[in-house]
Protein backbone atom coordinates (compact mmCIF):
# COMPACT_ATOMS: atom_id res chain seq x y z
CA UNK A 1 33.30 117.73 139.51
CA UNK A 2 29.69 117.43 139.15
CA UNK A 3 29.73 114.60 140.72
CA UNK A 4 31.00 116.31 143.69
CA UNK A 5 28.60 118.91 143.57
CA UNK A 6 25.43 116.86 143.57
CA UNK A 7 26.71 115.06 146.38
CA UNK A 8 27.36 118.17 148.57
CA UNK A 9 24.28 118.98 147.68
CA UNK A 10 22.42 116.51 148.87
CA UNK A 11 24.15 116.35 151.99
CA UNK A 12 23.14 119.76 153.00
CA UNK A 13 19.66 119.52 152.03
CA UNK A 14 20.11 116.35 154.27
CA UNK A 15 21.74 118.64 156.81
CA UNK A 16 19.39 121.50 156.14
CA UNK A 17 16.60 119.34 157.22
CA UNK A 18 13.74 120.32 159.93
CA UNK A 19 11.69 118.95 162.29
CA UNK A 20 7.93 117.84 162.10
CA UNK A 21 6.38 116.22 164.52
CA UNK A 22 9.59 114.65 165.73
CA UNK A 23 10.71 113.58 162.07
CA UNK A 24 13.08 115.34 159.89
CA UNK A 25 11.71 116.73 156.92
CA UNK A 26 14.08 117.26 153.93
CA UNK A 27 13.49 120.33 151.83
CA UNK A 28 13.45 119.54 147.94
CA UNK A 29 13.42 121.83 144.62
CA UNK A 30 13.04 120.32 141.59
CA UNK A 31 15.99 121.09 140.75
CA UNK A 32 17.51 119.36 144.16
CA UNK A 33 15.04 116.32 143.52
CA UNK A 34 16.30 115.72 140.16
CA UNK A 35 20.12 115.94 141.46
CA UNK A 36 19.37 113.71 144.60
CA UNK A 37 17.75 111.07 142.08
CA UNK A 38 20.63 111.31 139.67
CA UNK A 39 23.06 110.46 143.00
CA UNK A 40 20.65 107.68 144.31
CA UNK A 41 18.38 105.90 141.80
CA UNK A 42 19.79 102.49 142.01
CA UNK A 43 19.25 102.04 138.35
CA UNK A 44 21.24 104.64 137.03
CA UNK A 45 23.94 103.39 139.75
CA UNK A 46 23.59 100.08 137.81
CA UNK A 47 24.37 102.07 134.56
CA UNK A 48 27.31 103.73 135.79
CA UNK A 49 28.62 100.53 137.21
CA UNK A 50 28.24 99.55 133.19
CA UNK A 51 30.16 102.03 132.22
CA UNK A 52 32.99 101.38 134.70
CA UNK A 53 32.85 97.57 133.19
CA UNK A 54 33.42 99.51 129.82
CA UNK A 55 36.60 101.52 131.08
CA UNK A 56 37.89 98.04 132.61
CA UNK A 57 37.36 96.28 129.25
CA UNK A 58 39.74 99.11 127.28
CA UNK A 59 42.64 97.92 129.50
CA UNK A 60 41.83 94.50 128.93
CA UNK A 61 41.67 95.50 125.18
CA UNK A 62 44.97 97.39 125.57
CA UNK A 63 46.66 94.80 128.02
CA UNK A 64 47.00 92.64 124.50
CA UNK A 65 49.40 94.48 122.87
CA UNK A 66 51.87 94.67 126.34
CA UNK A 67 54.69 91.72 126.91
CA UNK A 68 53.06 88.15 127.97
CA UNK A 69 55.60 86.89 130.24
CA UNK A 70 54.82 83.30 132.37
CA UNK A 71 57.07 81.21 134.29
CA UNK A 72 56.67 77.43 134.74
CA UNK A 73 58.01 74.46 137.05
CA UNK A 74 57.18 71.05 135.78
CA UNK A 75 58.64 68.40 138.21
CA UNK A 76 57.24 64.58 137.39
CA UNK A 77 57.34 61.18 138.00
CA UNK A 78 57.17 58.85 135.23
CA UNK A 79 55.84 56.28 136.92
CA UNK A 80 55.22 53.71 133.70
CA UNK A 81 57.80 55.09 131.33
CA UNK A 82 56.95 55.46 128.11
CA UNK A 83 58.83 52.77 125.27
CA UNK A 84 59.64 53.00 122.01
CA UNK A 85 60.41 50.77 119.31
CA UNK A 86 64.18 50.44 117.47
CA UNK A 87 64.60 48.08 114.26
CA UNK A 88 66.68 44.47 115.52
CA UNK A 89 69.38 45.35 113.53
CA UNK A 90 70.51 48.35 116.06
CA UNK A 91 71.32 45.17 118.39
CA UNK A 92 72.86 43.08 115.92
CA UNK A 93 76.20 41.48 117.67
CA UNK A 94 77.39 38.14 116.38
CA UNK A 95 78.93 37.09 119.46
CA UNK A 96 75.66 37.16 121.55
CA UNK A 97 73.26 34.27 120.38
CA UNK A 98 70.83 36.06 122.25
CA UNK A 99 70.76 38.84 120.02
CA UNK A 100 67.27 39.72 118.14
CA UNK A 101 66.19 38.43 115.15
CA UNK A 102 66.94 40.85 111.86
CA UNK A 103 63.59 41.86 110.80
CA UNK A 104 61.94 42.79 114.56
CA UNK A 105 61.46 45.27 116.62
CA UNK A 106 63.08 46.09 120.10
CA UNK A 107 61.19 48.15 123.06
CA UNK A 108 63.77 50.57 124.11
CA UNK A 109 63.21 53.41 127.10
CA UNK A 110 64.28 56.17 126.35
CA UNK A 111 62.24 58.56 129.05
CA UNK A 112 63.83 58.79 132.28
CA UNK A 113 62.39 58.09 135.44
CA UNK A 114 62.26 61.74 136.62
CA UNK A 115 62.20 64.98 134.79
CA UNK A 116 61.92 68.54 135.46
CA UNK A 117 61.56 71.43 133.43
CA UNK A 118 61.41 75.22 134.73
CA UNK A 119 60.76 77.88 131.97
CA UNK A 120 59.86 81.39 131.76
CA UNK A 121 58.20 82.03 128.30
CA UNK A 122 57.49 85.54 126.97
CA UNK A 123 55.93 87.04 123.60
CA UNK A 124 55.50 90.50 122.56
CA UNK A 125 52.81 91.61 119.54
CA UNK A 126 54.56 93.43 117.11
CA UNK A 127 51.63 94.17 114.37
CA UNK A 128 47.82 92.80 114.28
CA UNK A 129 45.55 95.21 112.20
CA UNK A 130 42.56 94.08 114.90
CA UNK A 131 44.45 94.75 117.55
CA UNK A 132 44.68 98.81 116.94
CA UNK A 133 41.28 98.65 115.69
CA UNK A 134 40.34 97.35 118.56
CA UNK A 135 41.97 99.76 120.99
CA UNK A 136 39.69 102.84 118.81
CA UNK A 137 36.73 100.36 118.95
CA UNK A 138 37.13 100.15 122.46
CA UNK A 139 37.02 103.61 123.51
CA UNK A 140 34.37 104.35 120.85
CA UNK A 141 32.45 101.71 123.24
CA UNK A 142 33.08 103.61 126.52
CA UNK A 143 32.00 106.90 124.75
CA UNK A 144 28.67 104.85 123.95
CA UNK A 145 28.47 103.44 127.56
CA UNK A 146 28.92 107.14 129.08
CA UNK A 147 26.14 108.31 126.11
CA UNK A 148 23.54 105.38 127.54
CA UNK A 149 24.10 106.85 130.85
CA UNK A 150 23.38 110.25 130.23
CA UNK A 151 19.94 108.91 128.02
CA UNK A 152 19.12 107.41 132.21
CA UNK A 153 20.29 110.41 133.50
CA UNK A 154 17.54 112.50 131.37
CA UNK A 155 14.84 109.25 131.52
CA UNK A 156 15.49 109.61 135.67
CA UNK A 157 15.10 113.69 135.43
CA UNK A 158 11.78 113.28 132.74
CA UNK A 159 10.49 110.75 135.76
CA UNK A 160 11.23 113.03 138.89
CA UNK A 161 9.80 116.06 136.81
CA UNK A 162 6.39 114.63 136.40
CA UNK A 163 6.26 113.49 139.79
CA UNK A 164 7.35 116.08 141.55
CA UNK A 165 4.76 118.86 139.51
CA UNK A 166 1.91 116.08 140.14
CA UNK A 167 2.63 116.15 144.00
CA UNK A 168 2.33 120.30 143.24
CA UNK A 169 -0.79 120.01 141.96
CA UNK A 170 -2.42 117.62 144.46
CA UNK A 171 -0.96 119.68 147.05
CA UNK A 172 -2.20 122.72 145.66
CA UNK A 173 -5.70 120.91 145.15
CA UNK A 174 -6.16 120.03 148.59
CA UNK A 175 -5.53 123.26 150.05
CA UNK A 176 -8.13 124.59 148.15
CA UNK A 177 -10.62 121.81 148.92
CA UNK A 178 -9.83 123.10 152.41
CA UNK A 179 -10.77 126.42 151.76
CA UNK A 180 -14.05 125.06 150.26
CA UNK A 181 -14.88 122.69 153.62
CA UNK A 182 -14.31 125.96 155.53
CA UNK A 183 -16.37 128.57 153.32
CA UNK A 184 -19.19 125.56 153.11
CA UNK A 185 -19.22 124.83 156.23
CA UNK A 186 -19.38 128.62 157.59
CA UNK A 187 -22.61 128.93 155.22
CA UNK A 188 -23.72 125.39 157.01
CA UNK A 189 -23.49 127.43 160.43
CA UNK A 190 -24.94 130.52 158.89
CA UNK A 191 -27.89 128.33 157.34
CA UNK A 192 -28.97 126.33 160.36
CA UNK A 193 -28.87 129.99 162.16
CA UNK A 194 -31.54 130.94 159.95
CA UNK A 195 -33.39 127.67 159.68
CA UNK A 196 -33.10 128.17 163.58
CA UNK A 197 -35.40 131.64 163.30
CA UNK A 198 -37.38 130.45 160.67
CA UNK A 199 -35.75 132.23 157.36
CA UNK A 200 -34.78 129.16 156.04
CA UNK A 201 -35.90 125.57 155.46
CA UNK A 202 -34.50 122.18 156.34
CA UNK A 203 -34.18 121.40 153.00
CA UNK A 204 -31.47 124.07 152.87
CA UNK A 205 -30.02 122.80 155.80
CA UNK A 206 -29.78 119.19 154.62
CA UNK A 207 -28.47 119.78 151.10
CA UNK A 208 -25.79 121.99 152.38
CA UNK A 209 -24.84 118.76 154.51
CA UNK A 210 -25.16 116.86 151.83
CA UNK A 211 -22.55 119.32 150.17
CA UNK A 212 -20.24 119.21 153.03
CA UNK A 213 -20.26 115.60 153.50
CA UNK A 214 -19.33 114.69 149.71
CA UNK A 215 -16.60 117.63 150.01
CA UNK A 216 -15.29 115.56 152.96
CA UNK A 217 -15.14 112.78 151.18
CA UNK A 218 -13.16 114.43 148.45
CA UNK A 219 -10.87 116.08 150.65
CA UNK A 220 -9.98 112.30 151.95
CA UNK A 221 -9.77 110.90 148.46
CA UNK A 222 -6.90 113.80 147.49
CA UNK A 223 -5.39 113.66 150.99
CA UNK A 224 -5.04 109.31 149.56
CA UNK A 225 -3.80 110.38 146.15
CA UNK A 226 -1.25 113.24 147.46
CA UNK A 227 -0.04 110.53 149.65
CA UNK A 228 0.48 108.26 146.59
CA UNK A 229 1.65 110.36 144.50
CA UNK A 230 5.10 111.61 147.08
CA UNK A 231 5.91 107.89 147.46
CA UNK A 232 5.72 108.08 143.61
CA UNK A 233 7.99 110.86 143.80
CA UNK A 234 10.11 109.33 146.69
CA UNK A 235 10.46 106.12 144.64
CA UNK A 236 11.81 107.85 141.48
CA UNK A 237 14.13 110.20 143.33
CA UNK A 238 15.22 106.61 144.97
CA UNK A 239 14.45 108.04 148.54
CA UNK A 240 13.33 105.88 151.56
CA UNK A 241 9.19 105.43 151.94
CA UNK A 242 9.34 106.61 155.25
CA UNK A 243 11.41 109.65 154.73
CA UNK A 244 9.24 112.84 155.31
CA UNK A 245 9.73 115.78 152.49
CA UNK A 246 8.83 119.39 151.43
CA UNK A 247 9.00 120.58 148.13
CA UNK A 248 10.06 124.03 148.19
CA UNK A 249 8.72 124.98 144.53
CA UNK A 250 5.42 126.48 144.11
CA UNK A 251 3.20 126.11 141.02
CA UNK A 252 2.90 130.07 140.52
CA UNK A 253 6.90 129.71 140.14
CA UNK A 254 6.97 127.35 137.41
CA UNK A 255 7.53 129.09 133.91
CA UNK A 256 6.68 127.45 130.50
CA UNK A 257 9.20 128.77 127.65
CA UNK A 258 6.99 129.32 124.44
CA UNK A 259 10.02 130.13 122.61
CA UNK A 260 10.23 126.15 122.50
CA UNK A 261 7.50 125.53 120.66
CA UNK A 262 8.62 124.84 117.17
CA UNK A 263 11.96 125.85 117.54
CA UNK A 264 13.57 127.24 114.83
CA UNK A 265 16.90 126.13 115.02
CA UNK A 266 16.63 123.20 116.35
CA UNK A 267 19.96 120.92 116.34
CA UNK A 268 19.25 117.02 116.40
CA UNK A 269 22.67 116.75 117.77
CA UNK A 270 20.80 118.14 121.18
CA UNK A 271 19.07 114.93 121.38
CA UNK A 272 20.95 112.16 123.17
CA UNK A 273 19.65 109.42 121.47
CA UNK A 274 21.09 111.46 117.88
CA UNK A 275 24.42 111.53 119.58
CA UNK A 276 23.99 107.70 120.66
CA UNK A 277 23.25 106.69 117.10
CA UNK A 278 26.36 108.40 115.77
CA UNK A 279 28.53 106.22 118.60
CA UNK A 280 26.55 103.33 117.12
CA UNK A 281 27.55 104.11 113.29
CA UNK A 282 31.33 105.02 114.21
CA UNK A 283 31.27 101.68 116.01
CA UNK A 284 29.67 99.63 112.73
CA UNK A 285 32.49 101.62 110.62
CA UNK A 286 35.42 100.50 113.11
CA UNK A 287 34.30 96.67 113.15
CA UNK A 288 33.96 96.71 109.41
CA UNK A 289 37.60 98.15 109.01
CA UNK A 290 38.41 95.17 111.95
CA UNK A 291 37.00 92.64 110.00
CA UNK A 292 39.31 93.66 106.78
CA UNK A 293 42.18 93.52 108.98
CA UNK A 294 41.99 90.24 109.13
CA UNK A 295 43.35 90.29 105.94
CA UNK A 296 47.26 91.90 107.53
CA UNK A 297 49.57 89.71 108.95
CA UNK A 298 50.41 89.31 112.24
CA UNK A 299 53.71 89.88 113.93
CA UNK A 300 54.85 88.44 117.29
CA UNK A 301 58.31 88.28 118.90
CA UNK A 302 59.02 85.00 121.31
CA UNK A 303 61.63 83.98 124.02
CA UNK A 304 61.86 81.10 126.14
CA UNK A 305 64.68 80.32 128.80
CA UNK A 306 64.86 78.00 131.07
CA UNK A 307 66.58 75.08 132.97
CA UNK A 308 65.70 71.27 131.99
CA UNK A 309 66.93 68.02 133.80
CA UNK A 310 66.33 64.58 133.79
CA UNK A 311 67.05 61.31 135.87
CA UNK A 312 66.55 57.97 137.10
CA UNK A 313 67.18 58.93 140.49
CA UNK A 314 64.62 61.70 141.97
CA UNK A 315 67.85 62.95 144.59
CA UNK A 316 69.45 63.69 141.24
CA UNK A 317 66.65 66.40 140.14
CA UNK A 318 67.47 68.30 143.13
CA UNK A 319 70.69 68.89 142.41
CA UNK A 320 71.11 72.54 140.71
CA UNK A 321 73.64 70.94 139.13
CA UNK A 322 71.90 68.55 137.22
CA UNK A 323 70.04 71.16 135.37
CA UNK A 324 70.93 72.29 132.34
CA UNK A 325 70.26 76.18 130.71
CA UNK A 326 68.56 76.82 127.55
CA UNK A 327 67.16 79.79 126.19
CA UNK A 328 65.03 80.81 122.60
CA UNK A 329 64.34 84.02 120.85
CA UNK A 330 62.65 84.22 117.53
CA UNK A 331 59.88 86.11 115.35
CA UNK A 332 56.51 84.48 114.34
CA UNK A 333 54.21 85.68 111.13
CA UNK A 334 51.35 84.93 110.49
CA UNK A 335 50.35 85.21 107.13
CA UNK A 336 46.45 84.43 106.05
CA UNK A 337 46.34 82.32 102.53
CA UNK A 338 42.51 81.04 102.34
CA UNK A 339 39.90 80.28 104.92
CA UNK A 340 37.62 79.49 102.78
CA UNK A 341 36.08 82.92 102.40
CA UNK A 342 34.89 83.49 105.55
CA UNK A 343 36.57 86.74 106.02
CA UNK A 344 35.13 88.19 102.55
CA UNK A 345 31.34 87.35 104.39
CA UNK A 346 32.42 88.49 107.66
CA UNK A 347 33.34 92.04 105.45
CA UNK A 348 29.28 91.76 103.65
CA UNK A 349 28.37 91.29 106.98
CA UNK A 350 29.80 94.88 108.16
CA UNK A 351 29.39 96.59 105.19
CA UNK A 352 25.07 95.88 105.75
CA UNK A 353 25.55 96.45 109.62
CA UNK A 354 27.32 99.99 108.66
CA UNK A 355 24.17 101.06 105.91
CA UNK A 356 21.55 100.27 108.11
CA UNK A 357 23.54 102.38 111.23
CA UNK A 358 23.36 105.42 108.35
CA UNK A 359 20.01 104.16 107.84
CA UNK A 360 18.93 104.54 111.32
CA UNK A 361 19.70 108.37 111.52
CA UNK A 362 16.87 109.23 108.58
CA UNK A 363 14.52 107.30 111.03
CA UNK A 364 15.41 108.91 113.72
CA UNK A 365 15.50 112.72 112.59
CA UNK A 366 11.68 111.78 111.40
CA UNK A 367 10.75 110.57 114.71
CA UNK A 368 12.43 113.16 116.36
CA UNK A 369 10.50 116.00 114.09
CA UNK A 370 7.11 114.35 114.58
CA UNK A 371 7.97 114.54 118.05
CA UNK A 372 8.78 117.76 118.53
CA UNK A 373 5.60 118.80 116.25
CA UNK A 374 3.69 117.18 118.77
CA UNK A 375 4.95 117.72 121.90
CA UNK A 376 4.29 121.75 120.70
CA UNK A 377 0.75 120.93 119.88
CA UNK A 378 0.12 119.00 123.09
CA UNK A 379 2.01 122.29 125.02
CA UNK A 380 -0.03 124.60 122.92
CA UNK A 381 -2.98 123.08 123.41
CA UNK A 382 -2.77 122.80 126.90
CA UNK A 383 -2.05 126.39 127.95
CA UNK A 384 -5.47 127.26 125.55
CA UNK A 385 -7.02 124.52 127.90
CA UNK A 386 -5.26 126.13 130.99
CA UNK A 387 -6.58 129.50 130.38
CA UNK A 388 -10.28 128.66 129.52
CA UNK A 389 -10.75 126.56 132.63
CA UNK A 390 -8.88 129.64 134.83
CA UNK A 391 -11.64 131.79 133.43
CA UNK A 392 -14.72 129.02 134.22
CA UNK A 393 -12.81 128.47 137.64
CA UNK A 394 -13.13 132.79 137.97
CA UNK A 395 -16.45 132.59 136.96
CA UNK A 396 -17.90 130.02 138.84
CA UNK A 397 -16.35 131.63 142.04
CA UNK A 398 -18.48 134.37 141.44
CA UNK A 399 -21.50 132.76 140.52
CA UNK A 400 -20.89 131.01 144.17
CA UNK A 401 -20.37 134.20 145.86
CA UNK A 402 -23.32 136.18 144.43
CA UNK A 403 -25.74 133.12 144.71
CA UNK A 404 -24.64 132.96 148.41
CA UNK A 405 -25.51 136.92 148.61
CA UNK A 406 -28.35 136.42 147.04
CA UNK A 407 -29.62 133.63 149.39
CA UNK A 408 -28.58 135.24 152.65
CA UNK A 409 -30.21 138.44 151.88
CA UNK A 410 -33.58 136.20 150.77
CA UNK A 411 -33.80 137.07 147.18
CA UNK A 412 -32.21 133.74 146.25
CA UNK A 413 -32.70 130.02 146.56
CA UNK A 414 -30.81 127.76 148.29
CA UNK A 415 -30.72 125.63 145.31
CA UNK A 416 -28.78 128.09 143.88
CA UNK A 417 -26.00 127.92 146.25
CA UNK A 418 -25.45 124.10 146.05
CA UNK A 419 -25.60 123.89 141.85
CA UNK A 420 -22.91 126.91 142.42
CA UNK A 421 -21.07 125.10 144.81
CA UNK A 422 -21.05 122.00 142.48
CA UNK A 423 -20.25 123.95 139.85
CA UNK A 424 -17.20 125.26 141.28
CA UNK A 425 -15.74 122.35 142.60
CA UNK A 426 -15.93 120.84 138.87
CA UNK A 427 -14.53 123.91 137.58
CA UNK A 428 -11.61 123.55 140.06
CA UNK A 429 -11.13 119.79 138.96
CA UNK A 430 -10.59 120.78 135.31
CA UNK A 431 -8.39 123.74 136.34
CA UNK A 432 -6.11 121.51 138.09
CA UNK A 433 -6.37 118.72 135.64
CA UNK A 434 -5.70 121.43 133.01
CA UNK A 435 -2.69 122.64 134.97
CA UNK A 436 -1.49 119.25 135.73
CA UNK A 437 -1.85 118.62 131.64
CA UNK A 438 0.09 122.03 131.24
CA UNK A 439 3.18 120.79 132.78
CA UNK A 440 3.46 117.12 131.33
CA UNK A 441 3.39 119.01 128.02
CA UNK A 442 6.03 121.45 129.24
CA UNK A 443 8.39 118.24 130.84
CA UNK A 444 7.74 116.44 127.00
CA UNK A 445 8.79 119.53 124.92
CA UNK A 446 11.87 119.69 127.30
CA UNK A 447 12.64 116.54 126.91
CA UNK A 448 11.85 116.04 122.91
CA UNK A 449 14.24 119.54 122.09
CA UNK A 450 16.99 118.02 124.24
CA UNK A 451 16.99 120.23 127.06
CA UNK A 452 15.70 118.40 129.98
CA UNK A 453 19.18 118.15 131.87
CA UNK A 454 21.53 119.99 130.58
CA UNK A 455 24.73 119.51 131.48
């Protein structure tokens, strides 16, 4: 059903799409980007196509345990027919001189020139201890297959997230670069006005060109890396390079839960890769109990039935006439005496492989506390970060706006106005490097208390 969903969905963001310029621009949430990717990522369509191999491989599984039926014709020509040998005495007539000496051996045929054989052969599996194993083993395997998918499904999501907030903050970056180019380049205007009726020097003039220019140049540098960093985006939400897009989210709309840093309550069952490793150990404990199966006996039924004929003559073999019926039903078991203890190490051999799977969840709860202890530091850290370089990024637009005051109205330098400038432009940097920082953190806590994509 969700399926179905994701796929209406992105057919009427698809249909929903606008105009630019002559090229249809597709509107894109997060949330829709993440749903689009999960529907078109070639790799996770490679993963599902996995777990469809899995599904196919239970019926295979299961397909053992149903009736074997096969039919056979056999028609031949026995070209050099095959002798055997009969002691003399079978030929022992004392009226023929000619008769073989006692003590020899006679070639005698006994195949026939042409033979035919048509058969239809069936068996049914009564009892083998591996075989219902197998059939729980099996589905344990899908579950696992459908469990790897959903640890690409939250991989694919953790990718798209990151893009998509990094094309928000370039975006976000270069409009207000934009506001900069305009508000320097009014004070440009306003400068060579009063370098034009002598209130100001030329050196005022030239370093607020100097200014401008290497805001110009910045401007192109994050129009380059916003460009870069959508075909990122495209290329994890597995969307065509040349397909234009608008992401509908804005930065002042994304919220960062503190309630999940540190959690409380935290269940490692949330985690994916928790659930994976219990598939993993319920998998270890079904092959060990497979491998002491092969202890059991097995139980098959058989049947054969058929026609068989034989001739010198090949026209005789096509008489129906000449065939002749015969027909076999019987039970087979197979009991295991010694193999030289093979089985006993195949059982060691589970028995370790089961351990270290119970093993493996100890590791794993460590590395998933450490990582969750971490990803709240980074998080916490980050916002302290955010909200120290808002303040600079505050400040340092009103140092700008007072030194510009201050210089138009002559009791300031123009000096002033371009270490201002400067100083605001690297205050904006770190604000958006901060902000960019924030929301990485807020993607890895997501992701390390399991609730990235929820289902």
């Amino acid at each position: 059903m969700k399926n179905k969903i994701s796929l209406l969905a992105a057919f009427l963001m698809l249909w929903g799409s606008f105009y630019t310029n002559g090229q249809a621009v597709a509107p894109f949430s997060l949330q829709q980007s993440i749903d689009y990717a999960l529907q078109n990522r070639a790799s996770l369509q490679a993963t599902r196509n996995e777990q469809r191999i899995a599904k196919a491989q239970v019926g295979e599984i299961r397909a053992m345990g149903l009736p074997q039926i096969n039919g056979s014709l056999d028609v031949g020509d026995n070209f050099i027919q095959q002798q055997s040998f009969l002691p003399a005495e079978f030929f022992q007539d004392p009226n023929n001189p000619n008769a073989p000496e006692p003590g020899t051996f006679v070639p005698v045929t006994f195949t026939p020139a042409y033979t035919g054989n048509a058969t239809v052969t069936g068996s049914q599996l009564l009892f083998d201890g591996s075989y219902l194993i197998g059939l729980k083993a099996a589905k344990t395997y899908t579950e696992l297959s459908r469990k790897t998918t959903e640890r690409s499904e939250i991989e694919v999501a953790e990718q798209v997230s990151k893009a998509y907030y990094g094309v928000l903050v370039n975006r976000e970056r270069f409009e207000l670069l934009n506001q900069n180019l305009i508000r320097l380049d009014t004070l440009l205007y306003q400068t060579s006005i009063m370098f034009e009726n002598g209130v100001a020097e030329k050196l005022d003039v030239d370093r607020l060109r100097v200014q401008l220019n290497n805001l110009k140049v910045e401007k192109q540098k994050t129009e380059r890396l916003m460009a870069v960093s959508e075909n990122l985006l495209k290329f994890q939400m597995g969307i065509d390079q040349s397909q234009a897009i608008l992401l509908t989210d804005k930065l002042a709309e994304v919220e960062v839960d503190i309630s999940k840093v540190r959690p409380q309550n935290f269940e490692y069952a949330n985690r994916i890769e928790y659930s994976i490793l219990e598939t993993q150990r319920d998998l270890a404990e079904l092959d060990l109990r497979n491998r002491k199966s092969g202890y059991l006996p097995k139980l098959y039924l058989n049947a054969r039935y058929g026609y068989i004929t034989a001739s010198n003559e090949f026209s005789n073999i096509t008489k129906t006439s000449n065939w002749l019926e015969f027909g076999y039903v019987g039970g087979q078991l197979q009991l295991p005496i010694f193999d030289g203890l093979r089985k006993h190490y195949q059982v060691q051999q589970g028995k370790i492989a089961l351990e270290n799977a119970k093993l493996g969840f100890k590791t794993l709860t460590q590395s998933i506390d450490l990582e969750l202890e971490q990803a709240s530091v980074e998080l916490t850290n980050a916002l302290d970060v955010l909200e120290s370089r808002r303040e600079n990024m505050a400040l340092a637009e009103e140092i700008a706006r007072v030194a510009k005051i201050k210089f138009q109205e002559g009791v300031g330098t123009n000096l002033e106005v371009v270490n201002a400038e400067t100083d605001l432009r690297e205050a904006q940097t770190n604000y958006y490097a901060a902000m960019y920082d924030t929301l990485i953190a807020k993607v890895n806590l997501d992701r390390a208390t399991g609730t990235l994509l929820t289902k």
